[in-house]
Protein backbone atom coordinates (compact mmCIF):
# COMPACT_ATOMS: atom_id res chain seq x y z
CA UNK A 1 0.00 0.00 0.00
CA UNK A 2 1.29 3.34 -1.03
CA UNK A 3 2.24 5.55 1.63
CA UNK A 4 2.20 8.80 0.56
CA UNK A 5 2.33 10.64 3.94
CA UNK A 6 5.33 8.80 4.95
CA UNK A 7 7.23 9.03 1.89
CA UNK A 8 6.82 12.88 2.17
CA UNK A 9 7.76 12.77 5.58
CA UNK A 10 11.14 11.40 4.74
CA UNK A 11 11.24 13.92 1.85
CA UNK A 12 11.13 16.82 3.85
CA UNK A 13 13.55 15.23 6.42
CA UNK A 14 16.24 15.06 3.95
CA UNK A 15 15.27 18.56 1.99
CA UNK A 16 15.98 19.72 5.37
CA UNK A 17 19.05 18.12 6.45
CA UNK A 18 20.62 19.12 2.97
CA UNK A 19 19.44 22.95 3.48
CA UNK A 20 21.30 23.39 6.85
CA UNK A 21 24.06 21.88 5.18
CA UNK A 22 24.10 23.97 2.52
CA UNK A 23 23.53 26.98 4.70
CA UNK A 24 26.39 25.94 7.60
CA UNK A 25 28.77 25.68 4.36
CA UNK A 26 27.81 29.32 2.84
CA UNK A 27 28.73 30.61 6.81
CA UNK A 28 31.77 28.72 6.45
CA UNK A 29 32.57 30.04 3.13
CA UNK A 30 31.77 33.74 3.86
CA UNK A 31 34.16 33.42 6.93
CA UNK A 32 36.89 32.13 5.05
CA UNK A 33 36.19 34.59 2.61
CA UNK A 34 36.61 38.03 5.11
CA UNK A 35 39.25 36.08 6.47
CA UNK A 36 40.79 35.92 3.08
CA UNK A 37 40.11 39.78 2.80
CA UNK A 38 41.36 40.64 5.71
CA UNK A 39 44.65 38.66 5.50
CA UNK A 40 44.91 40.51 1.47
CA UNK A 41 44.54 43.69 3.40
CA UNK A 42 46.79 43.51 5.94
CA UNK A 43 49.33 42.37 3.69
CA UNK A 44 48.66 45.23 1.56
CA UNK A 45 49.03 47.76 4.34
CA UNK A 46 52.13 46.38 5.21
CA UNK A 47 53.57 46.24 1.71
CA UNK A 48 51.91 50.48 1.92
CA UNK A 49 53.57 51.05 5.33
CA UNK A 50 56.89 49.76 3.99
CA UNK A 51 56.82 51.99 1.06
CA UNK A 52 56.20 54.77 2.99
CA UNK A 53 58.59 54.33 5.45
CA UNK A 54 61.04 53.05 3.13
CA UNK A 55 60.48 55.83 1.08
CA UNK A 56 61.12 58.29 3.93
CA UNK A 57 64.34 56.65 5.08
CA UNK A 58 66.06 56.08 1.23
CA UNK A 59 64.32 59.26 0.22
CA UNK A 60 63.91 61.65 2.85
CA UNK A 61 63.20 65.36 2.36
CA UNK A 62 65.99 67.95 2.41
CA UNK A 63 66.04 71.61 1.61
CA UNK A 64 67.78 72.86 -1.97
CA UNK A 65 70.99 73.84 -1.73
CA UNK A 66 71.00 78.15 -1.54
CA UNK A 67 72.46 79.78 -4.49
CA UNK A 68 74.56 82.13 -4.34
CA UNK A 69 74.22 84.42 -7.57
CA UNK A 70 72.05 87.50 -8.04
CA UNK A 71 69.02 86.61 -10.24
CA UNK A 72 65.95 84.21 -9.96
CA UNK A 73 65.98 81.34 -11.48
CA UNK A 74 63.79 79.81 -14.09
CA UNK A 75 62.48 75.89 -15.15
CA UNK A 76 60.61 74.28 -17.69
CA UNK A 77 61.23 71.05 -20.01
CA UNK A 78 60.68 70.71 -23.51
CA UNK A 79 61.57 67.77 -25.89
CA UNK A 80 63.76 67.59 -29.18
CA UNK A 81 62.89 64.42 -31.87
CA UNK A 82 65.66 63.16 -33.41
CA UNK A 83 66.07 62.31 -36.90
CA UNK A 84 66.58 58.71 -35.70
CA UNK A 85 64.89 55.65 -34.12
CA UNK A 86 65.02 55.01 -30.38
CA UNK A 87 66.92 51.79 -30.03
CA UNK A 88 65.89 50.85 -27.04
CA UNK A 89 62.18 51.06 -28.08
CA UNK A 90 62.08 48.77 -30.86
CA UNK A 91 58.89 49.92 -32.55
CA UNK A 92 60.54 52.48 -34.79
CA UNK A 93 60.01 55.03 -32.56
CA UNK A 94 62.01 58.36 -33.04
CA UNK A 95 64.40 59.03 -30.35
CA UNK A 96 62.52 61.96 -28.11
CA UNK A 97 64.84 63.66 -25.58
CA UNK A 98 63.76 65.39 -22.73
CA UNK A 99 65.59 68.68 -21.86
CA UNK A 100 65.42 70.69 -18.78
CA UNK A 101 66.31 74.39 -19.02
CA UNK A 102 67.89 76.09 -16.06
CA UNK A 103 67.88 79.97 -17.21
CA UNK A 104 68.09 83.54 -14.96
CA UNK A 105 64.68 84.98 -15.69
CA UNK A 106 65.63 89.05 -15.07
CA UNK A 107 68.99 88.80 -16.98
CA UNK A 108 70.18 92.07 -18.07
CA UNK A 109 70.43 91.90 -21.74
CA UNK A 110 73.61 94.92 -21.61
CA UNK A 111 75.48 92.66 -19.27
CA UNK A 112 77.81 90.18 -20.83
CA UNK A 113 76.90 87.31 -23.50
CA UNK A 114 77.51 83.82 -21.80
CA UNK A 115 78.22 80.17 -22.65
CA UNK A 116 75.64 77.56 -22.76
CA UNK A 117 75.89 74.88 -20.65
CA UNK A 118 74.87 71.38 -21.51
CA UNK A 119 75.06 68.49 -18.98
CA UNK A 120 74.40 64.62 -19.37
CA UNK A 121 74.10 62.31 -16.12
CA UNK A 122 75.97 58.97 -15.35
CA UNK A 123 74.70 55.63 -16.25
CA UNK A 124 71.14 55.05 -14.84
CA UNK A 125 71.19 59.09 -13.78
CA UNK A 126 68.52 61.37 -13.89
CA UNK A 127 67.79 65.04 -15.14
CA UNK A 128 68.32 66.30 -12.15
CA UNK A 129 72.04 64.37 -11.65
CA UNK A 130 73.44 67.77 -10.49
CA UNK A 131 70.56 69.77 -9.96
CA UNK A 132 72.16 72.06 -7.10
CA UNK A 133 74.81 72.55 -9.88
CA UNK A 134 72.18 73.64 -12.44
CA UNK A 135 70.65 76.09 -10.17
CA UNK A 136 74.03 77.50 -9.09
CA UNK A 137 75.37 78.27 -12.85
CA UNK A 138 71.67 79.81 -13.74
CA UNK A 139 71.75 82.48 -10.33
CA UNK A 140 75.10 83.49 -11.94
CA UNK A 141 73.45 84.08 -15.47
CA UNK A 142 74.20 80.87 -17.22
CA UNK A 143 71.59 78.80 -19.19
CA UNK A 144 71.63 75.24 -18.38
CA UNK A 145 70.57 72.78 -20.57
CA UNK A 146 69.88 69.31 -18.49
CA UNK A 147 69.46 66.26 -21.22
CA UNK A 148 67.75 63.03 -20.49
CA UNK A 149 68.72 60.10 -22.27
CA UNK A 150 66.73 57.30 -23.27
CA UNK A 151 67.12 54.12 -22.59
CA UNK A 152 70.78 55.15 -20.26
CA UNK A 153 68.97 57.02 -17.65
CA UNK A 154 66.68 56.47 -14.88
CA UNK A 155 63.56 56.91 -16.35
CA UNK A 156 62.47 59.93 -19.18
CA UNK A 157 59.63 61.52 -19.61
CA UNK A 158 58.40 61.98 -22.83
CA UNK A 159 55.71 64.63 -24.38
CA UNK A 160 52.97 62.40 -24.74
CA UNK A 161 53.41 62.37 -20.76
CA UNK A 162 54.50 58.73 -20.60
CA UNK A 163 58.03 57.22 -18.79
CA UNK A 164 60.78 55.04 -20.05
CA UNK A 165 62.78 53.47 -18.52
CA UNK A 166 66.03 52.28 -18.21
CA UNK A 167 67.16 49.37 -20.60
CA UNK A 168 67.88 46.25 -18.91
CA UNK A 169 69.86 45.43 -22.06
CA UNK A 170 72.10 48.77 -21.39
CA UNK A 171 72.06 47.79 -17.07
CA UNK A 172 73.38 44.12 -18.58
CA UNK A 173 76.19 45.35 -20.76
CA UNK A 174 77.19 47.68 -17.66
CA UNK A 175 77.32 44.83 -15.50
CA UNK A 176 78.82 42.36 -17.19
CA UNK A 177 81.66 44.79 -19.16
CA UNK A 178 85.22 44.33 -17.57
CA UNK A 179 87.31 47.46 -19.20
CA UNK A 180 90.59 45.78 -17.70
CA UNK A 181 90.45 41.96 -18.74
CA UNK A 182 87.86 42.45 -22.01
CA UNK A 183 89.12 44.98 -23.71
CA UNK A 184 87.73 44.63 -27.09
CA UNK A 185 84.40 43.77 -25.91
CA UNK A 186 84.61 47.59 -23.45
CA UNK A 187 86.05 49.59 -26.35
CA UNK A 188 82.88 47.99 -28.73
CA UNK A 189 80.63 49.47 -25.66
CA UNK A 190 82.26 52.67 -24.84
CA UNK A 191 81.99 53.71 -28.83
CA UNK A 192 78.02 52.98 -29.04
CA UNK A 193 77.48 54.77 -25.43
CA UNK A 194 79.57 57.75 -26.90
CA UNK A 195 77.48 57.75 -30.33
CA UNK A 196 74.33 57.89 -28.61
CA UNK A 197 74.74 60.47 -26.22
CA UNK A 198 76.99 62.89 -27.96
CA UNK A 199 74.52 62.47 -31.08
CA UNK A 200 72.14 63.51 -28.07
CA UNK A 201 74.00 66.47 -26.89
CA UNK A 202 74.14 67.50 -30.62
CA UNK A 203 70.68 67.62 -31.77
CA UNK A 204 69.88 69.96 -28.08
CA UNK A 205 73.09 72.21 -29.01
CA UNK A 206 71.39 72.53 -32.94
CA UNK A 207 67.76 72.87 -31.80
CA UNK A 208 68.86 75.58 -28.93
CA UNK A 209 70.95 77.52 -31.53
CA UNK A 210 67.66 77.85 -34.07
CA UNK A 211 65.27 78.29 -31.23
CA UNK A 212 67.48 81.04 -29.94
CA UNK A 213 67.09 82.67 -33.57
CA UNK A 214 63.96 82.09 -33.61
CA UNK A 215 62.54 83.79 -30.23
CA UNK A 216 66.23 86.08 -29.79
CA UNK A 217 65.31 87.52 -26.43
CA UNK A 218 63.90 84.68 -25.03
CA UNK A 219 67.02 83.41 -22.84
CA UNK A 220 69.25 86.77 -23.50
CA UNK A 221 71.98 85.84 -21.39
CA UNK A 222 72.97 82.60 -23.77
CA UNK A 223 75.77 83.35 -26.26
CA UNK A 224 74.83 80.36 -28.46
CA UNK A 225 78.36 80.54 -30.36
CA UNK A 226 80.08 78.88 -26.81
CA UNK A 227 79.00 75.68 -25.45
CA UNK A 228 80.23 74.41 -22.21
CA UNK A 229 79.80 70.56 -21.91
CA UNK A 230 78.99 68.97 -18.78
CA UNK A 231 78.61 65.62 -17.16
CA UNK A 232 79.36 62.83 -14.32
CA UNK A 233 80.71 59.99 -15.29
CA UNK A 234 79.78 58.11 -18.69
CA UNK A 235 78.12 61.81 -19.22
CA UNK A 236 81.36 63.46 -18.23
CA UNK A 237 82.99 60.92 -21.24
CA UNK A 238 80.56 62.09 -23.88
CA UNK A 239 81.07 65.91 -22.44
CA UNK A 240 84.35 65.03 -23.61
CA UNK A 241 83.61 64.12 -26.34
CA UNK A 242 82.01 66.74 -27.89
CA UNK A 243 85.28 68.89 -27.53
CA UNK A 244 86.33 66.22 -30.18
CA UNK A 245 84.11 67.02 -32.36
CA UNK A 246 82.15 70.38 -32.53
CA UNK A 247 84.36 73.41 -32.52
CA UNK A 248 81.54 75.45 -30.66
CA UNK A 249 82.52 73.61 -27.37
CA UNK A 250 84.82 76.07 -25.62
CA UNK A 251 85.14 74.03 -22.19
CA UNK A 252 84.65 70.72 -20.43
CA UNK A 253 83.50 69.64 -17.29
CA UNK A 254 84.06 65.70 -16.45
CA UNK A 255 82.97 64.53 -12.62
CA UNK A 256 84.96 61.85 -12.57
CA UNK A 257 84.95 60.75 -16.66
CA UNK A 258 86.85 58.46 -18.88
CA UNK A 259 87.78 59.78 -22.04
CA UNK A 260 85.98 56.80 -23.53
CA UNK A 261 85.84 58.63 -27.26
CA UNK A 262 89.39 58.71 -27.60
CA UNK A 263 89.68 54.83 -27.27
CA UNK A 264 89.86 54.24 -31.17
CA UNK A 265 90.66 50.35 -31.01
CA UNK A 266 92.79 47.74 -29.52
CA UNK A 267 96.07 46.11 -29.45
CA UNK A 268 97.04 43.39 -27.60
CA UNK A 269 95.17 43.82 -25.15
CA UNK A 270 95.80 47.76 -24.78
CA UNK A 271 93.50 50.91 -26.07
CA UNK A 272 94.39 52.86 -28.77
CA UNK A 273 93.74 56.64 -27.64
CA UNK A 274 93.64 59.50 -29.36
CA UNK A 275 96.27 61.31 -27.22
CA UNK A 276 95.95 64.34 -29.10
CA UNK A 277 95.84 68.14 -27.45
CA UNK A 278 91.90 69.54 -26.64
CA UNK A 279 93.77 72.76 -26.63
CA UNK A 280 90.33 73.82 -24.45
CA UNK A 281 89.40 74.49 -20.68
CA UNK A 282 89.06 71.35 -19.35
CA UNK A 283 88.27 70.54 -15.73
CA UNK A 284 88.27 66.74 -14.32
CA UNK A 285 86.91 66.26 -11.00
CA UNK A 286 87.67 63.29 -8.90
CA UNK A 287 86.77 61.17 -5.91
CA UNK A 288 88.28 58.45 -4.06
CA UNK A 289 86.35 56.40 -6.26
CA UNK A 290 89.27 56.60 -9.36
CA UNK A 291 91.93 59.02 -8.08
CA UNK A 292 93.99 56.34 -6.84
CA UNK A 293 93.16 53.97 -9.77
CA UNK A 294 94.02 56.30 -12.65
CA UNK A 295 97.33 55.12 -13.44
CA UNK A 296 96.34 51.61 -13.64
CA UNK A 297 92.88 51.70 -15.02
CA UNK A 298 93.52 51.52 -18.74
CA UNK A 299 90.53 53.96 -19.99
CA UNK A 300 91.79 56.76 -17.89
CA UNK A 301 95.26 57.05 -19.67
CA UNK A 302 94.34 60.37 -21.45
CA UNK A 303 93.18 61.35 -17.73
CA UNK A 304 96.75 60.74 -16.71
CA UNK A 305 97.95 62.80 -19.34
CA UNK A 306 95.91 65.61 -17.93
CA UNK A 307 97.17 65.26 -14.63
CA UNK A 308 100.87 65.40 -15.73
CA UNK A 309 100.23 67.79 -18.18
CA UNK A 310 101.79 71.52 -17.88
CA UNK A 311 99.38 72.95 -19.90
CA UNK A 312 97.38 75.91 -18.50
CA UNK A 313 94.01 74.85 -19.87
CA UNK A 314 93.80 71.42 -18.02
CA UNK A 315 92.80 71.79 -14.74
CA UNK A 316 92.46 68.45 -12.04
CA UNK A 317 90.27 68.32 -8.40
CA UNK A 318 90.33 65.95 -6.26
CA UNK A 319 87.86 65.35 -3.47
CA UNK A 320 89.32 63.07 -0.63
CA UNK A 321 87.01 61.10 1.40
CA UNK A 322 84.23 61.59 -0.99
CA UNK A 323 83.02 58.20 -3.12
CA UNK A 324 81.57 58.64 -7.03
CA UNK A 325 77.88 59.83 -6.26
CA UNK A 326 79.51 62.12 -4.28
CA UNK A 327 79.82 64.30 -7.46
CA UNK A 328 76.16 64.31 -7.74
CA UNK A 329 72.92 65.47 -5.88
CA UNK A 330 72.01 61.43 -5.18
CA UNK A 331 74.05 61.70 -2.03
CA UNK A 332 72.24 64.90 -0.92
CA UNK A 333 68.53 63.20 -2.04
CA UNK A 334 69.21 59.96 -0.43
CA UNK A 335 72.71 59.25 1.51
CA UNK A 336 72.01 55.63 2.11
CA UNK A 337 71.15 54.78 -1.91
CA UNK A 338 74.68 56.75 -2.42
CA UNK A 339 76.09 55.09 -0.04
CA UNK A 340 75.44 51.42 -1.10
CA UNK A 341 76.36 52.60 -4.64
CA UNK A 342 79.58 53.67 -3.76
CA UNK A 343 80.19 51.07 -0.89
CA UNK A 344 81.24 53.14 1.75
CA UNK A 345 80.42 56.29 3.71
CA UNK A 346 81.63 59.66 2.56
CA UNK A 347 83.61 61.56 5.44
CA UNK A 348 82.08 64.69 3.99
CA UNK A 349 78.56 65.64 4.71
CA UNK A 350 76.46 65.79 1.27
CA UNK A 351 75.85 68.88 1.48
CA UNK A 352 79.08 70.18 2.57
CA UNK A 353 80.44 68.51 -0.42
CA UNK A 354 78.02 69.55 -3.10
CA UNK A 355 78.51 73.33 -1.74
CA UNK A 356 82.20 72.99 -2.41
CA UNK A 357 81.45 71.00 -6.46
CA UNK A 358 79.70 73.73 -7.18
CA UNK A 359 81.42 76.56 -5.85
CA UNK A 360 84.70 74.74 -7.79
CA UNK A 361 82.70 73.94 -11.34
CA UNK A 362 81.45 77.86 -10.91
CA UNK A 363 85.26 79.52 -10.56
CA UNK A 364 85.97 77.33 -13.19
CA UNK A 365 82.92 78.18 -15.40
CA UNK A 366 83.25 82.16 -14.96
CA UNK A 367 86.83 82.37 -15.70
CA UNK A 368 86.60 80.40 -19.21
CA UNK A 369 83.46 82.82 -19.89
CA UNK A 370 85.61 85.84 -19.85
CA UNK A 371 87.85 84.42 -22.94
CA UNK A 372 86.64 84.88 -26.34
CA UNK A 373 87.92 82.59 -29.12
């Protein structure tokens, strides 16, 4: 006989037994989910917390170095496209630089015509690689033209607002070059790092001299006939350089700079320099970093020759108990990045130090200025 009240009895039993199931599992779910959340959360607050306190401790603030000329000073970027693609893009690209001009903005325009400067960081610098310096020359009535390269600096920024970065092809050929035991495979390197940036510092120098026709009183302190090059390290090489090649370049400052375009080839084993004259101001700047090294590190040799030279135009600094990013504003905007950089503490406070670069690079710069051809 059918039992149609019982069977529905045990129906419902089980519809219900499976329900409270179903509903103890969504609580357990839910719970495991906030807990999920919570332990997400946390983690990202610490990873915030560590950025922000990181920050603060490898970056922490610090006031700009005072200037010491008379006028106020001026900022702005703009960008130059070269006739060229970016190699480091690989889309076909053109090359875009970014340029940052340091300029006096109440110049007196009867007061006397002045070089350009144009500076290049180091390898992996930035635009602001000697920023103090840049502000220094344009309170004494100097334009300053900071480049960013592409692809060898920190990061750019280009027009259409977007950043590049470094190349991690250019960071591997830095890291794995050995200028002492491989020279062939260095000398191959230095000539392509020189061809890029000084084709850099070129097409700035041309587009500043036309954009100076152009808008004449716009910057009316820049004598646009006289270029003073400028750079730290691998910049400082291609500041170099340039004296090589354009006859406009009336002076040279190198922070602590191989003469990497004058290594034509090699010979067993040894560069081939070009040890000719500059027959131009040239200043070389040097820590503990190199100083000691010079006579023994083969890509300096033409730096030797400067420092036993008896001409009147080559001028050498050294800075004891100061390492390499000690010639730059890193060690001001974060001492303990220097620091690991150069693997040891400077003796010098940052500050102290970048006071007495600039004041050095400034006697230097105002007493080529005064010379005419």
């Amino acid at each position: 006989m059918e039992r149609k009240g019982e069977s529905k009895s045990s129906c419902d039993c089980n519809g219900s037994v499976w329900k409270k199931t179903q509903k103890k599992h969504n609580v357990e779910d839910v719970l495991k989910m906030k807990k999920t959340m919570l332990i997400i959360i946390i983690f990202l607050l610490i990873i915030v917390i560590f950025i922000v306190v990181g920050k603060r401790i490898f970056f922490p603030k610090y006031d700009e170095i005072e200037v010491t000329g008379k006028y106020e000073i001026g900022c702005e970027d703009y960008w130059v496209t070269e006739n060229k693609e970016d190699p480091f893009l690989k889309n076909g690209s053109p090359r875009e630089v970014q340029v940052r001009v340091w300029y006096p903005k109440d110049y007196d325009a009867s007061d006397m015509k002045l070089p350009v400067v144009i500076a290049s960081h180091g390898s992996c610098g930035t635009i602001d690689n000697n920023r103090s310096l840049y502000r220094e020359f344009a309170s004494h009535g100097y334009v300053v033209l900071a480049v960013s390269h592409p692809g060898h600096a920190f990061d750019t920024l280009h027009s259409n607002g977007k950043k590049q970065k470094v190349s991690m092809d250019y960071m591997k050929e830095m890291g794995g070059m050995n200028p002492q035991e491989k020279t062939e495979e260095a000398a191959k390197l230095f000539a392509e790092w020189m061809e890029l940036r000084m084709t850099d510092f070129s097409a700035v120098m041309d587009d500043f001299v036309e954009k100076s026709k152009q808008i004449p009183d716009r910057f009316e302190s820049a004598d646009t006939s006289r270029f003073v090059t400028l750079g730290h390290s691998a910049g400082g090489s291609a500041a170099l350089g340039m004296a090589r090649i354009r006859a406009d370049v009336v002076g040279v400052i190198a922070l602590e700079s191989p003469c990497m375009y004058d290594i034509k080839g090699v010979k067993d084993g040894e560069y081939i320099m070009d040890d000719s004259e500059y027959e131009i101001p040239i200043l070389n700047v040097y820590s503990d970093a190199s100083y000691s090294h010079l006579h023994e590190w083969k890509q300096y040799r033409n730096n030797v020759k400067f420092l036993e030279s008896e001409k009147g135009y080559y001028e050498n600094i050294y800075y004891e108990g100061v390492g390499h990013m000690g010639l730059c504003d890193l060690s001001l905007a974060s001492p303990i990045l220097a620091g690991m950089l150069d693997q040891t503490k400077s003796e010098v406070e940052p500050r102290e130090q970048l006071k007495r670069l600039n004041t050095d690079c400034l006697d230097f710069l105002q007493r080529l200025s005064l010379k005419k051809g």
